[in-house]
Structures are given as C-alpha cells and as structure tokens.
PDB file of N, CA and C in Angstrom:
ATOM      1  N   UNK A   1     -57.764  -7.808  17.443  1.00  0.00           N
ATOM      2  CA  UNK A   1     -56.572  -7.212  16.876  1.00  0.00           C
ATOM      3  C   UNK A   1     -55.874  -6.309  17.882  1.00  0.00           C
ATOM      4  N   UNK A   2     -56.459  -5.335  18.641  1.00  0.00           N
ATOM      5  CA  UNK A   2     -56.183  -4.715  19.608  1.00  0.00           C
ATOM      6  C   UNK A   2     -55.233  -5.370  20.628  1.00  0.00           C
ATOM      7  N   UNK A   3     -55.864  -6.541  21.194  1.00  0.00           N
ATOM      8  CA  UNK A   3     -55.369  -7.561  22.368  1.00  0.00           C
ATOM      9  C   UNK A   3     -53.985  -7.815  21.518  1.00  0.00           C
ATOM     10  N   UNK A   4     -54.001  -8.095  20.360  1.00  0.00           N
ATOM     11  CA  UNK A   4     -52.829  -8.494  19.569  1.00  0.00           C
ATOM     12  C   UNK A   4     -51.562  -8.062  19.796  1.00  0.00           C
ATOM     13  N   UNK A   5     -51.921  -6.625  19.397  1.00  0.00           N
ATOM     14  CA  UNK A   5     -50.460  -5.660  19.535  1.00  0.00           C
ATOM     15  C   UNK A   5     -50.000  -5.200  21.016  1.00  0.00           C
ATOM     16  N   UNK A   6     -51.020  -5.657  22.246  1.00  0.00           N
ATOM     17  CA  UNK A   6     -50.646  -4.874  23.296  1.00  0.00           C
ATOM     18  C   UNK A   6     -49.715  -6.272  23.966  1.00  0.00           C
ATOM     19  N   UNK A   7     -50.205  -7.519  23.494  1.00  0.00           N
ATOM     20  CA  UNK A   7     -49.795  -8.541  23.577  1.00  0.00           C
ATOM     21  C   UNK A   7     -47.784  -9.035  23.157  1.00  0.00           C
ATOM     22  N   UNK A   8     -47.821  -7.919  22.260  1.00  0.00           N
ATOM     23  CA  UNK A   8     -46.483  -8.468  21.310  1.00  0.00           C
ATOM     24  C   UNK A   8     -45.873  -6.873  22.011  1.00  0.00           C
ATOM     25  N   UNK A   9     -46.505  -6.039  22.524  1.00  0.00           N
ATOM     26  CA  UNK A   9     -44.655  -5.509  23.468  1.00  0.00           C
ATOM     27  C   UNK A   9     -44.927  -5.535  24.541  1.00  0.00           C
ATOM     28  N   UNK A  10     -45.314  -6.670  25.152  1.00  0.00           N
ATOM     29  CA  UNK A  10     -44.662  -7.139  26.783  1.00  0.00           C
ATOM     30  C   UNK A  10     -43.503  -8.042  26.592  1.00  0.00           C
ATOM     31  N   UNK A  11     -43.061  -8.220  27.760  1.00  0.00           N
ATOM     32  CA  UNK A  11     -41.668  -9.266  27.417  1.00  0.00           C
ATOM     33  C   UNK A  11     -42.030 -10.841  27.288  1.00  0.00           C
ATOM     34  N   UNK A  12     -42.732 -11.097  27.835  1.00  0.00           N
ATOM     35  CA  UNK A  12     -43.460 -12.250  27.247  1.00  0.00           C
ATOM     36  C   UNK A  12     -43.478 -12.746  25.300  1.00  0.00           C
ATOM     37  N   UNK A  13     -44.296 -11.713  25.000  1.00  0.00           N
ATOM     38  CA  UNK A  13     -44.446 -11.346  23.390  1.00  0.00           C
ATOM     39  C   UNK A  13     -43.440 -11.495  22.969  1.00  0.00           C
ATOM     40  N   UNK A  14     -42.288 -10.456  23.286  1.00  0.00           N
ATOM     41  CA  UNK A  14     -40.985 -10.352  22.808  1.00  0.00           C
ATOM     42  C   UNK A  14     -40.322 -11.884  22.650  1.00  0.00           C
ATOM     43  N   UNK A  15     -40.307 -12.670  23.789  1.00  0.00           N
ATOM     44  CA  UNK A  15     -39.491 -13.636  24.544  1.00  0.00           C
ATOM     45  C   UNK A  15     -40.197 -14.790  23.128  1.00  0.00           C
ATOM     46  N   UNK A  16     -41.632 -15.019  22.934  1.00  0.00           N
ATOM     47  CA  UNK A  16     -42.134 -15.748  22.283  1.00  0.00           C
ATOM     48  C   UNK A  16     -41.674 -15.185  20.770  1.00  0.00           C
ATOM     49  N   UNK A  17     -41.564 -14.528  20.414  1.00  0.00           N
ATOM     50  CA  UNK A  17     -41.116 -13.982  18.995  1.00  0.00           C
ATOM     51  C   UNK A  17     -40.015 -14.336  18.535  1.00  0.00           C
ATOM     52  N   UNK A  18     -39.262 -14.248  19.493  1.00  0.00           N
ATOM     53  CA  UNK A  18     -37.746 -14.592  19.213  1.00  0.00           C
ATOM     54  C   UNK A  18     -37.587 -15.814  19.052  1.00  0.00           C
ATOM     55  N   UNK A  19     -38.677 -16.639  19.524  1.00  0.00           N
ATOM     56  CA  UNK A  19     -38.499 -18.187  19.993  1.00  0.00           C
ATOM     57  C   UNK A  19     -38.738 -18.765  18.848  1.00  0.00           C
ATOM     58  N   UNK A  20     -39.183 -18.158  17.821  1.00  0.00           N
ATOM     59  CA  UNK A  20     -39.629 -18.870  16.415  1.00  0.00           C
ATOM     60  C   UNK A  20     -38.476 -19.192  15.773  1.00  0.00           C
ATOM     61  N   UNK A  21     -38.846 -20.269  14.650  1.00  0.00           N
ATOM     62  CA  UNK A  21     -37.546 -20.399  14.317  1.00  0.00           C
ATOM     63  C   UNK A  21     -37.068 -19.309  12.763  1.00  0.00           C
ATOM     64  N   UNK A  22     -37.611 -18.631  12.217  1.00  0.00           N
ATOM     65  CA  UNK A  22     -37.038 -17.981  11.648  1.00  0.00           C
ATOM     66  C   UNK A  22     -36.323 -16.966  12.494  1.00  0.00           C
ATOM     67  N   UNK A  23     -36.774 -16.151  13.681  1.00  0.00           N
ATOM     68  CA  UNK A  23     -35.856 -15.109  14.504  1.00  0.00           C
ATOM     69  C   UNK A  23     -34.843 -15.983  15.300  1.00  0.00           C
ATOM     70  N   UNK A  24     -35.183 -17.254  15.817  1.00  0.00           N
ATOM     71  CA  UNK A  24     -34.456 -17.683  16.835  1.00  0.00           C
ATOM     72  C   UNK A  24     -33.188 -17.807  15.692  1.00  0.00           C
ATOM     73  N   UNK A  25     -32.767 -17.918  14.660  1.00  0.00           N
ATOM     74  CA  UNK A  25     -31.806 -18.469  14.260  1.00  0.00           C
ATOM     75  C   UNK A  25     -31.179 -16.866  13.929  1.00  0.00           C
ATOM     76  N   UNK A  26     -31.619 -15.989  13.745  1.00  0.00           N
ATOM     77  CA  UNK A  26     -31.046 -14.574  13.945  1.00  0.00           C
ATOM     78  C   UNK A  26     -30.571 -14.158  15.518  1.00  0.00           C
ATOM     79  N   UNK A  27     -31.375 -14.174  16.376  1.00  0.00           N
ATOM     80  CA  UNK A  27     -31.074 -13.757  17.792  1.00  0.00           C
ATOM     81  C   UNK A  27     -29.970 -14.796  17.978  1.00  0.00           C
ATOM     82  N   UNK A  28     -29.910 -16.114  18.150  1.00  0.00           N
ATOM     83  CA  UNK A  28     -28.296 -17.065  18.028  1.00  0.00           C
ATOM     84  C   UNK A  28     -27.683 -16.552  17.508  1.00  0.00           C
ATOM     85  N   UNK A  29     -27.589 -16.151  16.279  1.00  0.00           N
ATOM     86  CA  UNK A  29     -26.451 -15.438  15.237  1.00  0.00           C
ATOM     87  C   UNK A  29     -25.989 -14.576  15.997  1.00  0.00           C
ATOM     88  N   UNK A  30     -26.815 -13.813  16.504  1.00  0.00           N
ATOM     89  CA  UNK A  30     -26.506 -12.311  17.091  1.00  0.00           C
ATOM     90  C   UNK A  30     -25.595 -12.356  18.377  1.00  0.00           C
ATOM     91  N   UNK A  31     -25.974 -13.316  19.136  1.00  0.00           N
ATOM     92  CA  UNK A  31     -25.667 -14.086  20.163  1.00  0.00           C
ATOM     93  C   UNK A  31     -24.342 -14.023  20.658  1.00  0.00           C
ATOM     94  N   UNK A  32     -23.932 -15.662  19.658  1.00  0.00           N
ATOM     95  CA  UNK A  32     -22.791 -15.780  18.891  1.00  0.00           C
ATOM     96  C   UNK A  32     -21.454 -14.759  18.679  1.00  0.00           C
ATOM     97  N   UNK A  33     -22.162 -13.679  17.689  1.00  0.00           N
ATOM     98  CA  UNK A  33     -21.065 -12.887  17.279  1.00  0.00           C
ATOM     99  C   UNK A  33     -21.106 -11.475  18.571  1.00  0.00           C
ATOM    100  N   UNK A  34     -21.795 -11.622  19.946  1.00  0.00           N
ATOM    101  CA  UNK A  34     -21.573 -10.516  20.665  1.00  0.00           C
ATOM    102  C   UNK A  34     -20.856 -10.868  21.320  1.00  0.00           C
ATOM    103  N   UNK A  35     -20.785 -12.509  21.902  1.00  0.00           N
ATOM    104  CA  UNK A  35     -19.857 -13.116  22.733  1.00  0.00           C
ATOM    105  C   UNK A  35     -18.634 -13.084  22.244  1.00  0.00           C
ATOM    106  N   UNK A  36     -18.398 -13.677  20.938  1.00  0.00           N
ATOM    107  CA  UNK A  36     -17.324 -13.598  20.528  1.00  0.00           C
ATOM    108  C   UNK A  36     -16.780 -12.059  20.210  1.00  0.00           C
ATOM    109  N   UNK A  37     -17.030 -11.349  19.689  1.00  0.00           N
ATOM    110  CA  UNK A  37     -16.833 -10.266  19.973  1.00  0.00           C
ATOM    111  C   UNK A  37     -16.359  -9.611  21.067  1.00  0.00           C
ATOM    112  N   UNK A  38     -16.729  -9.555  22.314  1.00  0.00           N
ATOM    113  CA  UNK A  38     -16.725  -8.960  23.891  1.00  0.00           C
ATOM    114  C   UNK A  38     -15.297 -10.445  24.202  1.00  0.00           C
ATOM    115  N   UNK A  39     -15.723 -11.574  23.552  1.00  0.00           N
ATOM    116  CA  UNK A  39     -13.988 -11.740  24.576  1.00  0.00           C
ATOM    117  C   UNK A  39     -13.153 -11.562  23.654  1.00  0.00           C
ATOM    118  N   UNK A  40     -12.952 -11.557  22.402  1.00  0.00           N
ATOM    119  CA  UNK A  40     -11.997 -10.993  21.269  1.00  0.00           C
ATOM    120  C   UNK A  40     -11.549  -9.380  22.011  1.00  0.00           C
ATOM    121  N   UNK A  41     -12.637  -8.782  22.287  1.00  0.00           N
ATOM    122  CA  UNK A  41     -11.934  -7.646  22.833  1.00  0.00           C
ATOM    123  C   UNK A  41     -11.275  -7.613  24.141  1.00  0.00           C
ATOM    124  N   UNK A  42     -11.744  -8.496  25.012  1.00  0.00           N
ATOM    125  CA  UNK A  42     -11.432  -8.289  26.337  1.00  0.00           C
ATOM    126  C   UNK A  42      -9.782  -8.740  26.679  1.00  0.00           C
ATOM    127  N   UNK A  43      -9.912  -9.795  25.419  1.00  0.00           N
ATOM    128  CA  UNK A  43      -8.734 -10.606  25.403  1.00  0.00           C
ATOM    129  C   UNK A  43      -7.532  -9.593  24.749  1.00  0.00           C
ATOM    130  N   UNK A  44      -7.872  -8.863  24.283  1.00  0.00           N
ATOM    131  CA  UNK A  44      -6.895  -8.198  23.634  1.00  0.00           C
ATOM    132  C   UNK A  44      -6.417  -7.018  24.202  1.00  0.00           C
ATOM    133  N   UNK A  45      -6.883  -6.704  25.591  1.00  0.00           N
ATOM    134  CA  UNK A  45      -6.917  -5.453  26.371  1.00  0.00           C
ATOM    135  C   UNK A  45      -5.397  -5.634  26.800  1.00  0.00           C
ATOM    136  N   UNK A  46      -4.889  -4.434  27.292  1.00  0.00           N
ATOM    137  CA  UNK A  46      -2.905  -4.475  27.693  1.00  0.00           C
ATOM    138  C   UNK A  46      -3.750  -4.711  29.385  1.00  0.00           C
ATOM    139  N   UNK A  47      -3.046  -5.934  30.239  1.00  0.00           N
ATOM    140  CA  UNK A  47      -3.517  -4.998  31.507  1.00  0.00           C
ATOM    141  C   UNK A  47      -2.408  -4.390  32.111  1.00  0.00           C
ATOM    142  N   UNK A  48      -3.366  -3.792  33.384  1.00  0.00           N
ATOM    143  CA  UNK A  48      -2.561  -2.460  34.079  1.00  0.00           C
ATOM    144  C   UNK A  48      -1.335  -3.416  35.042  1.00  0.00           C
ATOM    145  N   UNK A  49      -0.053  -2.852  34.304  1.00  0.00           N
ATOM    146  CA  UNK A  49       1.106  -3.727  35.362  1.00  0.00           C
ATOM    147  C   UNK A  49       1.379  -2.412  37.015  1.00  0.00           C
ATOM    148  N   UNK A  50       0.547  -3.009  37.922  1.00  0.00           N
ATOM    149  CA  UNK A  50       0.662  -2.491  38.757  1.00  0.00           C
ATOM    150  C   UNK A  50       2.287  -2.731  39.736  1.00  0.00           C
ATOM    151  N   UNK A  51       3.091  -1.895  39.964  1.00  0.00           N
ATOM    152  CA  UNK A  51       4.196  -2.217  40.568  1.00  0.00           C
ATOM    153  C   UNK A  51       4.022  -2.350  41.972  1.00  0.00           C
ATOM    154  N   UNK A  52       3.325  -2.206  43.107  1.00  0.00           N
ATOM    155  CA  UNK A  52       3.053  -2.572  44.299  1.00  0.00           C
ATOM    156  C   UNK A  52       2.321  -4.089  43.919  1.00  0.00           C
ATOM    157  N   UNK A  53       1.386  -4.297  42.648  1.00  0.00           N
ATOM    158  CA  UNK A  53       0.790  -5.856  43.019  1.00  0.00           C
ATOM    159  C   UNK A  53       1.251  -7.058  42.859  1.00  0.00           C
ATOM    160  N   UNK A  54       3.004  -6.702  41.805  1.00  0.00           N
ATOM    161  CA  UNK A  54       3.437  -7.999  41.577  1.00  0.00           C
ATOM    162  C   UNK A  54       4.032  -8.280  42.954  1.00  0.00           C
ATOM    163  N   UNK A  55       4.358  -9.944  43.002  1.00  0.00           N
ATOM    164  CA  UNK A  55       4.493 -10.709  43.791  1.00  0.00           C
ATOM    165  C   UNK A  55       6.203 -10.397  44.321  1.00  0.00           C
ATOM    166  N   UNK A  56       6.731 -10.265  45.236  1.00  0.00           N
ATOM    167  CA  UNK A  56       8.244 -10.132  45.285  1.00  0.00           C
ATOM    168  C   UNK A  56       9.446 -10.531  44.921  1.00  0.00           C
ATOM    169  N   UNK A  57      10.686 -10.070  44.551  1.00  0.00           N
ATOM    170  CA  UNK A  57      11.503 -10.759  43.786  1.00  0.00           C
ATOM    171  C   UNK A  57      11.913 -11.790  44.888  1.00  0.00           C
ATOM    172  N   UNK A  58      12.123 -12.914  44.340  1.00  0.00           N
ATOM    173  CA  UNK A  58      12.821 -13.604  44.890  1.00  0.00           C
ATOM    174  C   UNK A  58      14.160 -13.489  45.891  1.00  0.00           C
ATOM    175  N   UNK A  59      14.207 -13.552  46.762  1.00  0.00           N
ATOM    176  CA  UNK A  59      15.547 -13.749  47.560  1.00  0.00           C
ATOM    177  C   UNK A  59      16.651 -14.338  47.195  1.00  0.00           C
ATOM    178  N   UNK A  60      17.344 -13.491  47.227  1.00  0.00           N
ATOM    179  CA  UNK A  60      19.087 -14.764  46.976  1.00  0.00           C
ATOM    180  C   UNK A  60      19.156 -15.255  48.416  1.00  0.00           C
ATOM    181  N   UNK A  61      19.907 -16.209  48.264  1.00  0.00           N
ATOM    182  CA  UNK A  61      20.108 -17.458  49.984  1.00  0.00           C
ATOM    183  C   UNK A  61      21.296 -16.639  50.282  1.00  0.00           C
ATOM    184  N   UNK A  62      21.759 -16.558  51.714  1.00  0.00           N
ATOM    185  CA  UNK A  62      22.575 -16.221  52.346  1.00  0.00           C
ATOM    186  C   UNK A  62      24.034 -16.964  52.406  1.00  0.00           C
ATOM    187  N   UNK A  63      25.032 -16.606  52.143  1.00  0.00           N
ATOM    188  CA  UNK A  63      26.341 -17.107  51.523  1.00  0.00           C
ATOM    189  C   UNK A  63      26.758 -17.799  53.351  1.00  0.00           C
TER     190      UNK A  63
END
C-alpha cells in the first residue's frame, strides 16, 4: 500500500491516471476548452498599431 501512494505522485502515476478512460475523457474536455479558450482570447486582442512599423505610403508617379 505504501509503494502505492508514493507511486501515484510521480509524473509517471500522474501521466498513467489521466490515461484511463474515465479521466482521459475529462483531461480532453479540459483540453479542448483551454485551447479554445486562449485563441478566443488571443483572437480578440486590439493589436498595437505601431506608426514607424507600417509599411510606406505609396508614391504618386512623377507627372
């Protein structure tokens, strides 16, 4: 019993726990909604309009 518990918090333990299928279908879930989450946000960020980085106005041609 001892060997048991010292067994289940290494990352190993952890890694195998998760792998079951009652957690594995929670840790996916979890997964899932962090990814989507993190680019829902990322996507929604203003970015910074830097005025030295845009590209130059165009030239008018010489008459």
């Amino acid at each position: 019993m001892q060997n048991q518990s010292n067994q289940s918090l290494s990352f190993g333990g952890l890694l195998r726990w998760a792998t079951r299928p009652p957690q594995a279908y929670v840790v996916y879930f979890l997964c899932v909604v962090l990814v989507g989450g993190a680019s829902f946000y990322l996507g929604t960020m203003k970015p910074n309009r830097h005025p030295g980085l845009a590209p130059p106005p165009a030239s008018t041609p010489a008459k």
